[in-house]
C-alpha atoms as a PDB file:
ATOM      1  CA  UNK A   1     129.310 -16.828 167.427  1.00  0.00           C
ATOM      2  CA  UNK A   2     131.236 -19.830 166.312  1.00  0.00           C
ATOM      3  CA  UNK A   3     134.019 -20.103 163.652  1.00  0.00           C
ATOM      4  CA  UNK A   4     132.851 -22.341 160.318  1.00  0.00           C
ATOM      5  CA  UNK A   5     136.796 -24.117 160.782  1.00  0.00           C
ATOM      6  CA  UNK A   6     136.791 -26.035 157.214  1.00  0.00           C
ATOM      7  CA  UNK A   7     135.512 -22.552 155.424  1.00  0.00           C
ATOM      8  CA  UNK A   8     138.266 -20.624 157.443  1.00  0.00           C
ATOM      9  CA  UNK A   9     140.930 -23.226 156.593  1.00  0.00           C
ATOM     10  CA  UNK A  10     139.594 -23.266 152.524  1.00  0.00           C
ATOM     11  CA  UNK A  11     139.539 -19.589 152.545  1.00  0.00           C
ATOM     12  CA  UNK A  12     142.743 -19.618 153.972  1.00  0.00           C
ATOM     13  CA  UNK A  13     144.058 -21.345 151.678  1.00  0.00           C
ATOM     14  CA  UNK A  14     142.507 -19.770 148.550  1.00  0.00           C
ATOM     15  CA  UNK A  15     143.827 -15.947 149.673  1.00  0.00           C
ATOM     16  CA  UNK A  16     147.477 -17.661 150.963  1.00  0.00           C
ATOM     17  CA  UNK A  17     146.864 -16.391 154.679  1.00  0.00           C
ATOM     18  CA  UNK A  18     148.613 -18.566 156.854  1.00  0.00           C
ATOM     19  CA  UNK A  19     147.828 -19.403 160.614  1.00  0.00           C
ATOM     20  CA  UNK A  20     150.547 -16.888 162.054  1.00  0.00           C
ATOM     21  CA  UNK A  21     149.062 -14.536 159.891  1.00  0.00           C
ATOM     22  CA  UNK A  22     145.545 -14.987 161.273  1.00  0.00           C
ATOM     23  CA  UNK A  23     146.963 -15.272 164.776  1.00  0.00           C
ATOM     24  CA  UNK A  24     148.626 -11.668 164.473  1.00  0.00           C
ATOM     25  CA  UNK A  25     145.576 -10.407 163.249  1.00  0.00           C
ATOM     26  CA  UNK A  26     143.936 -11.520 166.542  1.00  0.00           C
ATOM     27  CA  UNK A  27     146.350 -10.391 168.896  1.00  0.00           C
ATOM     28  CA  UNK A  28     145.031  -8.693 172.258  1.00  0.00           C
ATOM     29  CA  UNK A  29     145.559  -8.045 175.696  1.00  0.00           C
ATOM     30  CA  UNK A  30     145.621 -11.591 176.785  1.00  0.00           C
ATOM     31  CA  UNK A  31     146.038 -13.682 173.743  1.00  0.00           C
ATOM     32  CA  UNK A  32     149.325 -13.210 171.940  1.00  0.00           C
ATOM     33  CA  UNK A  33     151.764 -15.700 170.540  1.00  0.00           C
ATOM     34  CA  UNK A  34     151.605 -18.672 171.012  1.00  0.00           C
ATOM     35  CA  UNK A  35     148.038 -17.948 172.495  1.00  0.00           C
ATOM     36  CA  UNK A  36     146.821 -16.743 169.663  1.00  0.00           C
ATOM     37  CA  UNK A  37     148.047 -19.098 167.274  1.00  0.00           C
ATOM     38  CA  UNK A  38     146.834 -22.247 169.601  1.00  0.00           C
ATOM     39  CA  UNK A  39     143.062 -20.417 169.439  1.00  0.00           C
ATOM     40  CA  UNK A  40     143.593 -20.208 165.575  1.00  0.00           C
ATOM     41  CA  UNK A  41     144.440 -23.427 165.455  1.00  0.00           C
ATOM     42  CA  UNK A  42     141.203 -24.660 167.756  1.00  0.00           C
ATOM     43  CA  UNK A  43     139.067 -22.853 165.948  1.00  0.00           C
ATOM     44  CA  UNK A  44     140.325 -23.945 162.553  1.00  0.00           C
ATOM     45  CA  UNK A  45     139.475 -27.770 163.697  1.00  0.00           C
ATOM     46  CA  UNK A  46     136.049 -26.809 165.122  1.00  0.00           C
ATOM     47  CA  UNK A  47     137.059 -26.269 168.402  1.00  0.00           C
ATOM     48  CA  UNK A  48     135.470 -23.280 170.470  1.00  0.00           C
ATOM     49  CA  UNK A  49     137.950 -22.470 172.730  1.00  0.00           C
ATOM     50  CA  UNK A  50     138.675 -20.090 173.570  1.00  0.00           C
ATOM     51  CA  UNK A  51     135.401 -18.613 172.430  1.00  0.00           C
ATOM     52  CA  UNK A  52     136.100 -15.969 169.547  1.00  0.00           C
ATOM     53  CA  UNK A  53     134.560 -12.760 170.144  1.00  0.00           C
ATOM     54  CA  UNK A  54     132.954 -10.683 167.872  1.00  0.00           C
ATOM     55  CA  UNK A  55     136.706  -8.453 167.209  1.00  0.00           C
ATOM     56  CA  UNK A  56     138.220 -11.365 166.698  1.00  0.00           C
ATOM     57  CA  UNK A  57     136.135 -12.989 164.151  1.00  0.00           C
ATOM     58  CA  UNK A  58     136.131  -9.511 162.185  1.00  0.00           C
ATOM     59  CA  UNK A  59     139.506  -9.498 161.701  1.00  0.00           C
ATOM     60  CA  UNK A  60     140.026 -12.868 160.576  1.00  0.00           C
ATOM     61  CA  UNK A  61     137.669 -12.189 158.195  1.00  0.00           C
ATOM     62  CA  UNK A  62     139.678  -9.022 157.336  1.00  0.00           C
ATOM     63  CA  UNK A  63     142.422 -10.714 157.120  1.00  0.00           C
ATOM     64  CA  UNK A  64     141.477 -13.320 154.344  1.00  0.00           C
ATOM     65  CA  UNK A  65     139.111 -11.043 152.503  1.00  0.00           C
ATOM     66  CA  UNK A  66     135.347 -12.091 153.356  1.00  0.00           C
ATOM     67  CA  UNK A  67     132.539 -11.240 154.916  1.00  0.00           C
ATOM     68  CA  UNK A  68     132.049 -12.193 158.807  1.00  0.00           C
ATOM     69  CA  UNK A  69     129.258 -14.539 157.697  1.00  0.00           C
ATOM     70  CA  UNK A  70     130.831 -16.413 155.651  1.00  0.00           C
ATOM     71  CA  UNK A  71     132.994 -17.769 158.400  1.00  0.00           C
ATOM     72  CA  UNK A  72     130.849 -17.666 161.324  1.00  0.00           C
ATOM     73  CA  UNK A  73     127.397 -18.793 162.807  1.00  0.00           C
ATOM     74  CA  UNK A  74     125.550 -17.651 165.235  1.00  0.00           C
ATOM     75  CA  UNK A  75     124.639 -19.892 167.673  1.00  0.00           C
ATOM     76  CA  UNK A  76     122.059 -20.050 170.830  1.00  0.00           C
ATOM     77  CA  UNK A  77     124.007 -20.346 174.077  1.00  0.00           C
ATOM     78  CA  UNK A  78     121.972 -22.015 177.628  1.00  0.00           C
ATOM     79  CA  UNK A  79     124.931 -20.377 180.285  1.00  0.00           C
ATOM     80  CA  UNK A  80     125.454 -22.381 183.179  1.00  0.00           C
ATOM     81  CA  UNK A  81     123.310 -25.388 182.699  1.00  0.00           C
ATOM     82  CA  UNK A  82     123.660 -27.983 185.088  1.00  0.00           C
ATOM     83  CA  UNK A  83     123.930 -31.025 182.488  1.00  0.00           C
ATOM     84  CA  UNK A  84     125.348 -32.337 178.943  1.00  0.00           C
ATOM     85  CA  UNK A  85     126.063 -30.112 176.250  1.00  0.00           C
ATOM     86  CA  UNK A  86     123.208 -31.813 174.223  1.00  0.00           C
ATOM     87  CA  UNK A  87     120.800 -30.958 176.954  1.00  0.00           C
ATOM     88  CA  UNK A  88     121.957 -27.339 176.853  1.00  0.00           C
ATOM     89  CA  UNK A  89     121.243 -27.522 172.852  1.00  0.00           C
ATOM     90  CA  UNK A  90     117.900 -29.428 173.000  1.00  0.00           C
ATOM     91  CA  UNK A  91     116.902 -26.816 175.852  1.00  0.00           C
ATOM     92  CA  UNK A  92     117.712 -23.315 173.451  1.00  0.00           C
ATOM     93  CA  UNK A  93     116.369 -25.287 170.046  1.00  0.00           C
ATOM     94  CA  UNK A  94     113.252 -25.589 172.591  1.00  0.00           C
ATOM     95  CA  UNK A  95     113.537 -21.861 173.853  1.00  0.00           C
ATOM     96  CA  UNK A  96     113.873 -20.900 169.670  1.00  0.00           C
ATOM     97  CA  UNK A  97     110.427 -23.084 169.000  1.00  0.00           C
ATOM     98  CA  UNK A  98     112.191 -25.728 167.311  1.00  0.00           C
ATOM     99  CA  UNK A  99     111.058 -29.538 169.168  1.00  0.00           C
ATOM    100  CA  UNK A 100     111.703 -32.349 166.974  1.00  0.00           C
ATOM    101  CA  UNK A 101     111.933 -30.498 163.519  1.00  0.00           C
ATOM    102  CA  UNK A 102     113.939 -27.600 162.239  1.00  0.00           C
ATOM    103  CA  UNK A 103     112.041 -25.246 160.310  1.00  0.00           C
ATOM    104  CA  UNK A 104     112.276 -27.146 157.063  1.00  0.00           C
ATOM    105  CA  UNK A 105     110.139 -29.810 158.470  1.00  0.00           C
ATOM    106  CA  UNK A 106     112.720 -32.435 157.733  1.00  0.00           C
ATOM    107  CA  UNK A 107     115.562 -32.037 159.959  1.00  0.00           C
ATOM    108  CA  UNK A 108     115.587 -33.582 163.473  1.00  0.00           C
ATOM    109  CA  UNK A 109     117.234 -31.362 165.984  1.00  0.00           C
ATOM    110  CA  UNK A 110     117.446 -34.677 168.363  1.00  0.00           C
ATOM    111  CA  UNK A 111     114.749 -34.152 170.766  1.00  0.00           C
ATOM    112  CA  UNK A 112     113.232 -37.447 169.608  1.00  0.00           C
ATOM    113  CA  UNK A 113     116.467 -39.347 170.227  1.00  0.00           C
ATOM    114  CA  UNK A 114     116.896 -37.673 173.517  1.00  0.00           C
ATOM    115  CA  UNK A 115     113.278 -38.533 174.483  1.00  0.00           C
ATOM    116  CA  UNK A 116     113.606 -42.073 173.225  1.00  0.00           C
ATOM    117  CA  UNK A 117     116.680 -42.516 174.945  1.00  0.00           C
ATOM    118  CA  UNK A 118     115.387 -41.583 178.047  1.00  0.00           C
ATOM    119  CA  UNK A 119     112.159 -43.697 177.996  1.00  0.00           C
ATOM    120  CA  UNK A 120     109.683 -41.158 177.607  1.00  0.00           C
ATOM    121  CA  UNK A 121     106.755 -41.802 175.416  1.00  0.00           C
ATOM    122  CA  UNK A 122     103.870 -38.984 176.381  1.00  0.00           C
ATOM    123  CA  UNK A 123     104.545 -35.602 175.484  1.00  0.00           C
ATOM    124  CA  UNK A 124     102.475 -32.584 177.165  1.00  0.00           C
ATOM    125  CA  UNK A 125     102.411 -29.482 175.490  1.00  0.00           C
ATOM    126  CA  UNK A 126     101.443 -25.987 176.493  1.00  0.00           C
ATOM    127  CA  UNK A 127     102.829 -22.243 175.269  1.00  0.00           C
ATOM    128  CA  UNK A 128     102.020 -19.476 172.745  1.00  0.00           C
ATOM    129  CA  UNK A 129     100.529 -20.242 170.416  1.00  0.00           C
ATOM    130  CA  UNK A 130      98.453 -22.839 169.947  1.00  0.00           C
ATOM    131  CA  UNK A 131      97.580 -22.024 166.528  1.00  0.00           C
ATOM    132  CA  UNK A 132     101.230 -22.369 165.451  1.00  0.00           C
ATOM    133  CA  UNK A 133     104.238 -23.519 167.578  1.00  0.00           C
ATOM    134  CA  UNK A 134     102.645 -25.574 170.056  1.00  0.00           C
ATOM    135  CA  UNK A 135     100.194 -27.287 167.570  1.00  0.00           C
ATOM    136  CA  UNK A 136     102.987 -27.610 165.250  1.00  0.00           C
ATOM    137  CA  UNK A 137     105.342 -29.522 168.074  1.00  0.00           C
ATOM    138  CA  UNK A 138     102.103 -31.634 168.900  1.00  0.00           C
ATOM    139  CA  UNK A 139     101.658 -32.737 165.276  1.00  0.00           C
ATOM    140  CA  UNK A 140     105.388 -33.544 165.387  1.00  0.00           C
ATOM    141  CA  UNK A 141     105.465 -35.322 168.174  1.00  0.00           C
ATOM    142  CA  UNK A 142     102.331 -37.736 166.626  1.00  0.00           C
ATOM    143  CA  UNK A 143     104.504 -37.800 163.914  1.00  0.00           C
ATOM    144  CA  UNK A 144     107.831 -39.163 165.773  1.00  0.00           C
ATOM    145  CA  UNK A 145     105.233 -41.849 167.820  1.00  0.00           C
ATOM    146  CA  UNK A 146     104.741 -39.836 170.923  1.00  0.00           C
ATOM    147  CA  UNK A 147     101.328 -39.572 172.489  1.00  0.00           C
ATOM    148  CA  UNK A 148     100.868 -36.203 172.566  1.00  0.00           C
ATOM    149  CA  UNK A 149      98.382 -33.763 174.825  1.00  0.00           C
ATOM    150  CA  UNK A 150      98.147 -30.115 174.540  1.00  0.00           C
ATOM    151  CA  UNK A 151      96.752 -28.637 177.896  1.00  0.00           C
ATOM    152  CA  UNK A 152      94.654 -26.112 176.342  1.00  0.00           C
ATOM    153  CA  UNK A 153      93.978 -23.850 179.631  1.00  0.00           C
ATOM    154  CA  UNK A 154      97.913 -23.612 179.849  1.00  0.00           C
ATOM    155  CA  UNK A 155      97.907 -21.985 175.878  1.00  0.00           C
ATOM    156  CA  UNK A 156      96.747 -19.439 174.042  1.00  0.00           C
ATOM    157  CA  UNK A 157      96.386 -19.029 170.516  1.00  0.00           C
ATOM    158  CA  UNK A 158      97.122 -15.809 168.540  1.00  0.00           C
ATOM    159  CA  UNK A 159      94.285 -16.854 166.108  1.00  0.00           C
ATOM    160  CA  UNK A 160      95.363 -14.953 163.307  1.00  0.00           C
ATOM    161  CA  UNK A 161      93.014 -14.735 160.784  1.00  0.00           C
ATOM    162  CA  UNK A 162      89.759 -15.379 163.038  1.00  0.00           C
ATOM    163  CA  UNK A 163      89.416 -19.006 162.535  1.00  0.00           C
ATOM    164  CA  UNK A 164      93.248 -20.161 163.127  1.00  0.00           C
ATOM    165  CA  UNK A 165      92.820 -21.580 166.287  1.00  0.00           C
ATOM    166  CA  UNK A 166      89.409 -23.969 165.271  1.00  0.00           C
ATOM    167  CA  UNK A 167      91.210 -25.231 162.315  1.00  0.00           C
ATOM    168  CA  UNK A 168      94.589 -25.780 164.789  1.00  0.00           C
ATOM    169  CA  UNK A 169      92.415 -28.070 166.836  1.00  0.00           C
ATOM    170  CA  UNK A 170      90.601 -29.780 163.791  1.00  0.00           C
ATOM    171  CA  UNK A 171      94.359 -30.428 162.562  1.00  0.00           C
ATOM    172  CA  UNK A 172      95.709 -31.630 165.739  1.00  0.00           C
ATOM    173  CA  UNK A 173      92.807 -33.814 166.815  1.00  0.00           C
ATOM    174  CA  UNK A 174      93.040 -35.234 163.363  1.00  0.00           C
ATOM    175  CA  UNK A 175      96.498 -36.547 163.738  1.00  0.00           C
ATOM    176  CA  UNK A 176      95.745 -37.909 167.235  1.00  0.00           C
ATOM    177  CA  UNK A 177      97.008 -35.031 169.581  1.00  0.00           C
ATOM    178  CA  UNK A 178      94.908 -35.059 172.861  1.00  0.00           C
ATOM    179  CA  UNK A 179      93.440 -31.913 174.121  1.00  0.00           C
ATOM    180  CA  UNK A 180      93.011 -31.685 177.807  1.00  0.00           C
ATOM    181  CA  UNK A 181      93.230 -29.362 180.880  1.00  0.00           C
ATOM    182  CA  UNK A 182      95.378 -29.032 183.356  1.00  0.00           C
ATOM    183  CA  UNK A 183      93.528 -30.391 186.022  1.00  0.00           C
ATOM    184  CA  UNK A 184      93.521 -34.047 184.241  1.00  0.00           C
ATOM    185  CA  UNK A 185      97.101 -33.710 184.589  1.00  0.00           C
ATOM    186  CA  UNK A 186      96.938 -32.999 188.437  1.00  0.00           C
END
């Protein structure tokens, strides 16, 4: 969970709680003071240290009057992860089923950057389901000028409907996504 810091600091202001306030409201075993009022103050600029934990963020909200989502997001956390903290990200939007477009089909999550970045200009997909998330990264991946191949002994499709997964691989073959097997990787 992550504190929204320019909601916190405008709903702060709005209700007249100040930053000692919200500090006293968080004091624990641990974190008092000064403590306290330095993690206010981190997570009032965005900062995420120390992390807030789930008591904390109630009572802040407490404290100024709202509801706990309306100053906090939940976000996808990759523990210990040798690498950057963009690798870490690009590795849960992956885990979530989000490649190189949020949900909305318009938003990059930064895959394609990263890929770019790094040279890489094939993509191989495989993964549940065909008919949907992998077929959907595929298309994407066309999309953002990647050659893309979807190694169709290492999916399965749910094949919803009956005829999902035909009309998956008339789509992706379509837009130019290769379908091969695993052994013309090898």
């Amino acid at each position: 969970m992550k504190l929204r810091g320019e909601k916190l600091k405008a709903l702060c202001e709005a209700n007249g709680v100040s930053r000692q306030d919200l500090a006293r409201a968080i004091e624990r075993t641990g974190m008092k003071g000064d403590r306290a009022l330095s993690a206010v103050n981190n997570w009032m600029v965005g900062k995420d240290h120390p992390r807030a934990r789930a008591e904390d963020v109630r009572r802040i909200a407490q404290t100024v009057g709202c509801e706990v989502k309306d100053i906090a997001r939940f976000v996808s956390m990759v523990r210990f992860h040798r690498g950057s903290e963009r690798k870490a990200k690009l590795l849960a939007d992956l885990v979530r089923g989000k490649t190189f477009l949020e949900a909305d089909k318009k938003t990059p999550t930064g895959l394609t950057g990263y890929l770019r970045q790094k040279g890489i200009k094939n993509c191989y997909l495989a993964g549940l389901a065909t008919d949907f998330c992998v077929g959907w990264s595929a298309i994407d991946a066309r999309a953002a000028g990647f050659k893309a191949c979807v190694i169709e002994d290492a999916s399965r499709g749910i094949n919803h409907g009956g005829t999902g997964l035909q009309a998956a691989w008339k789509e992706m073959i379509s837009k130019g996504v290769k379908r091969i097997q695993s052994s013309d990787i090898a």
